[in-house]
Protein backbone atom coordinates (compact mmCIF):
# COMPACT_ATOMS: atom_id res chain seq x y z
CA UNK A 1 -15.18 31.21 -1.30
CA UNK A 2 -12.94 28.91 -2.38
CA UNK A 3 -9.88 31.31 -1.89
CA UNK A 4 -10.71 31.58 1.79
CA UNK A 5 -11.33 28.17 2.58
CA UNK A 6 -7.71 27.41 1.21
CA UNK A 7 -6.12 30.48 2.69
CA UNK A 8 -7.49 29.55 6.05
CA UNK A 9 -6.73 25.74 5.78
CA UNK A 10 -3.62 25.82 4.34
CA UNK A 11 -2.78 28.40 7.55
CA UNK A 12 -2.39 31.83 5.78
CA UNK A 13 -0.92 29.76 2.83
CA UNK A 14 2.68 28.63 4.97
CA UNK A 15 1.29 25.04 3.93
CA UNK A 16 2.67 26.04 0.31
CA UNK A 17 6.32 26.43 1.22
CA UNK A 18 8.34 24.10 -0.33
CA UNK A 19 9.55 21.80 2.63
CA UNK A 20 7.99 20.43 5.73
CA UNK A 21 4.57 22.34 5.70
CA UNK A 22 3.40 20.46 8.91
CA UNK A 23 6.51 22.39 10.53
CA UNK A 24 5.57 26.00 8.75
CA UNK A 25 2.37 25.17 10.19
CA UNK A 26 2.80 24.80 13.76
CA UNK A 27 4.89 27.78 13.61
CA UNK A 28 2.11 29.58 12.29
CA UNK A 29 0.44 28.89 15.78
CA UNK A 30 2.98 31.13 17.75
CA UNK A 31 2.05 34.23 16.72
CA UNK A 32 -1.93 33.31 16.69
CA UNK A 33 -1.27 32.06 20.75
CA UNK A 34 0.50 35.40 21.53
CA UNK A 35 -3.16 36.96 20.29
CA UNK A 36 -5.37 34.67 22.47
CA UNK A 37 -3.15 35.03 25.48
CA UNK A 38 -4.66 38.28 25.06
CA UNK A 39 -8.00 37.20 26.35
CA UNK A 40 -9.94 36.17 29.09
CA UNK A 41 -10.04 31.83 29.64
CA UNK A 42 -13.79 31.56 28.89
CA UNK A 43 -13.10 33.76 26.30
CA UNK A 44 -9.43 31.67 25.28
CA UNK A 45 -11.68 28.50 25.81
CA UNK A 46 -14.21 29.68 23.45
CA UNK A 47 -11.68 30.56 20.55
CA UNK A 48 -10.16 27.36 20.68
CA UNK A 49 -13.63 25.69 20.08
CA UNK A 50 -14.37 28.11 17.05
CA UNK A 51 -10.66 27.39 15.89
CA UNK A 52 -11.70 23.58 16.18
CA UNK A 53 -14.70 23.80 14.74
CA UNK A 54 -13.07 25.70 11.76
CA UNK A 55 -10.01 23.99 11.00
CA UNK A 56 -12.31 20.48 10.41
CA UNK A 57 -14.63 22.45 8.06
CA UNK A 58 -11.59 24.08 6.23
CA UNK A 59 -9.73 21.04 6.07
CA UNK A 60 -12.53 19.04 5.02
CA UNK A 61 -13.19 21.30 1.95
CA UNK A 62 -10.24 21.70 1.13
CA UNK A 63 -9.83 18.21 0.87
CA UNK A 64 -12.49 18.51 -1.91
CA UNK A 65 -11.08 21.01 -3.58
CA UNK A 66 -8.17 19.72 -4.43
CA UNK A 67 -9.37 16.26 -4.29
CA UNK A 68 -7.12 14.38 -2.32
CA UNK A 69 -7.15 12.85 0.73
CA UNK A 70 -5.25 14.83 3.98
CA UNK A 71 -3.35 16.93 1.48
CA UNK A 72 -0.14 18.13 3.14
CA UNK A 73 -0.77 21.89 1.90
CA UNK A 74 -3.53 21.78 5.02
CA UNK A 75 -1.90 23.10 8.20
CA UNK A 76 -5.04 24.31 10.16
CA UNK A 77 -4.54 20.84 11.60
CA UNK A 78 -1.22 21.46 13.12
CA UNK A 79 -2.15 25.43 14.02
CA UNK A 80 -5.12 23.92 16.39
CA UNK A 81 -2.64 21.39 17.37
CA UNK A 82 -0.11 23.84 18.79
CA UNK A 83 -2.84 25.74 20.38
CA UNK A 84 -3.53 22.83 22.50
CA UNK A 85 -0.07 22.12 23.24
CA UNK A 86 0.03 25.53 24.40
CA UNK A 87 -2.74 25.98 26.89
CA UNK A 88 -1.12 27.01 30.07
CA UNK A 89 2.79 27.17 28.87
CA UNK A 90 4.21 30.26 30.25
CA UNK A 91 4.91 32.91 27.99
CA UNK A 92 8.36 31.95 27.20
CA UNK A 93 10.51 31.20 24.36
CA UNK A 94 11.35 27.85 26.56
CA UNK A 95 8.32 26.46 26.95
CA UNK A 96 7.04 27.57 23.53
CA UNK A 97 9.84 26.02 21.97
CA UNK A 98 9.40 22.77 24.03
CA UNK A 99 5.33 22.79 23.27
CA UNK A 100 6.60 23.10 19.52
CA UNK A 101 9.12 20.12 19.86
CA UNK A 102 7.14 18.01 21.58
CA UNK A 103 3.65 18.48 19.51
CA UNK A 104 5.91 17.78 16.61
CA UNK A 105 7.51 14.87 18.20
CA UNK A 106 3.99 13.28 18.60
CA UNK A 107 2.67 14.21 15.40
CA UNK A 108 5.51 12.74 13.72
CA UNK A 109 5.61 9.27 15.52
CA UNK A 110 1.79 8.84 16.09
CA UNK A 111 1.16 6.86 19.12
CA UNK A 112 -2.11 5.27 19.98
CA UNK A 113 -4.91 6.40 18.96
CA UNK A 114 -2.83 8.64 17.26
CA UNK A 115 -2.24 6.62 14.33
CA UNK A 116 -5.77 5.16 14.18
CA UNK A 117 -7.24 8.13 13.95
CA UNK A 118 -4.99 9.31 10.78
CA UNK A 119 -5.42 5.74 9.30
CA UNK A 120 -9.17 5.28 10.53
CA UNK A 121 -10.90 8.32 10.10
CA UNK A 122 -11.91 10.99 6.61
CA UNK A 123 -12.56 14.07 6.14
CA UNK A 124 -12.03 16.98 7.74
CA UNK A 125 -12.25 15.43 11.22
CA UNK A 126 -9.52 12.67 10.00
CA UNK A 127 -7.39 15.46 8.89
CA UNK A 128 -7.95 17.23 12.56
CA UNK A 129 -8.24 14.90 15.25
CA UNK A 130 -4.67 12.98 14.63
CA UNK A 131 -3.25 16.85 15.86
CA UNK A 132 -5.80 17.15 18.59
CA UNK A 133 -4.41 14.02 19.70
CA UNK A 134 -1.11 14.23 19.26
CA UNK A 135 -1.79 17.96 21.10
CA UNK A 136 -2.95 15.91 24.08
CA UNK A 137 0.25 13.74 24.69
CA UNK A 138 2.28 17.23 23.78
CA UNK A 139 -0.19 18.95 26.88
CA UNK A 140 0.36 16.56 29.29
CA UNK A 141 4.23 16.55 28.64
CA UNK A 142 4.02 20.35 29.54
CA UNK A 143 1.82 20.13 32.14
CA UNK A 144 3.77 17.63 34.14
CA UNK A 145 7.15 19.82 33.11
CA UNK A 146 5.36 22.64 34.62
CA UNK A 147 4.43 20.95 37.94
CA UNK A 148 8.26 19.61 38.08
C-alpha cells in the first residue's frame, strides 16, 4: 500500500527527479487535464473533488512515511494545483503555458493566505491547500485574460 500511496503522491514518481520537483509536478498536470477535458463538467467537477480529496490523503501519508514534514518528493499538491489553474483555459499551448507560469508564479511567492496556510497548517491538508490557493490567484489571472 505503501508503494501506491507514494507513487500517487509523489505524481507518478516525477517528484523524484533531481531538480525542481514542484515544476516536474505541475507538468505532470498537462497531460492528466487533456484526459478530463474529455468529460462532461459535472463529471470534470466531480474528478477534481476526488483528485482533491486524494492528493490530501496521499500527501498526508506520505508525509508519514517518510517522516517529514511537506516533503518536496510530494507533487499531488501542485498536479491539483494546475488542475485548478486550468478550469476553463482553452485548449491551447498559450493558455496552458500561461496557467503553468502563473500557478508557478504564485506558488513560488505565496501571497496571502498563501503563505499562512503553508506556515499555519499540517498534514496532508497543509501540504494541499497552499496549491489550491495559489491555484485560485493563478484562475482568476486566466479568467480575467480570457474575458480581455
Amino acid at each position: 500500500m505503501n508503494n501506491l500511496i507514494m507513487f500517487i503522491a509523489t505524481g507518478f514518481y516525477s517528484g523524484y527527479l533531481p531538480i525542481a520537483p514542484g515544476t516536474w509536478g505541475s507538468l505532470m498536470a498537462l497531460p492528466l487535464n487533456f484526459l478530463l477535458l474529455k468529460l462532461s463538467t459535472p463529471y470534470y467537477a466531480m474528478a477534481l473533488v476526488i483528485i482533491f480529496v486524494l492528493a490530501v490523503a496521499t500527501a498526508g501519508s506520505a508525509e508519514k512515511i517518510i517522516d517529514r514534514k511537506d516533503p518536496g518528493i510530494v507533487v499531488i499538491d501542485e498536479i491539483i494545483g494546475m488542475l485548478i489553474t486550468l478550469i476553463g483555459a482553452p485548449f491551447t499551448p498559450l493558455a496552458w503555458a500561461a496557467g503553468f507560469l502563473l500557478f508557478r508564479l504564485f506558488d513560488i511567492w505565496k501571497p496571502f493566505p498563501v503563505r499562512w496556510a503553508d506556515r499555519h497548517l499540517n498534514g496532508g491538508l497543509g501540504i494541499v491547500l497552499d496549491d489550491v490557493l495559489a491555484a485560485a490567484y493563478a484562475l482568476l489571472c486566466m479568467q480575467i485574460f480570457r474575458l480581455w
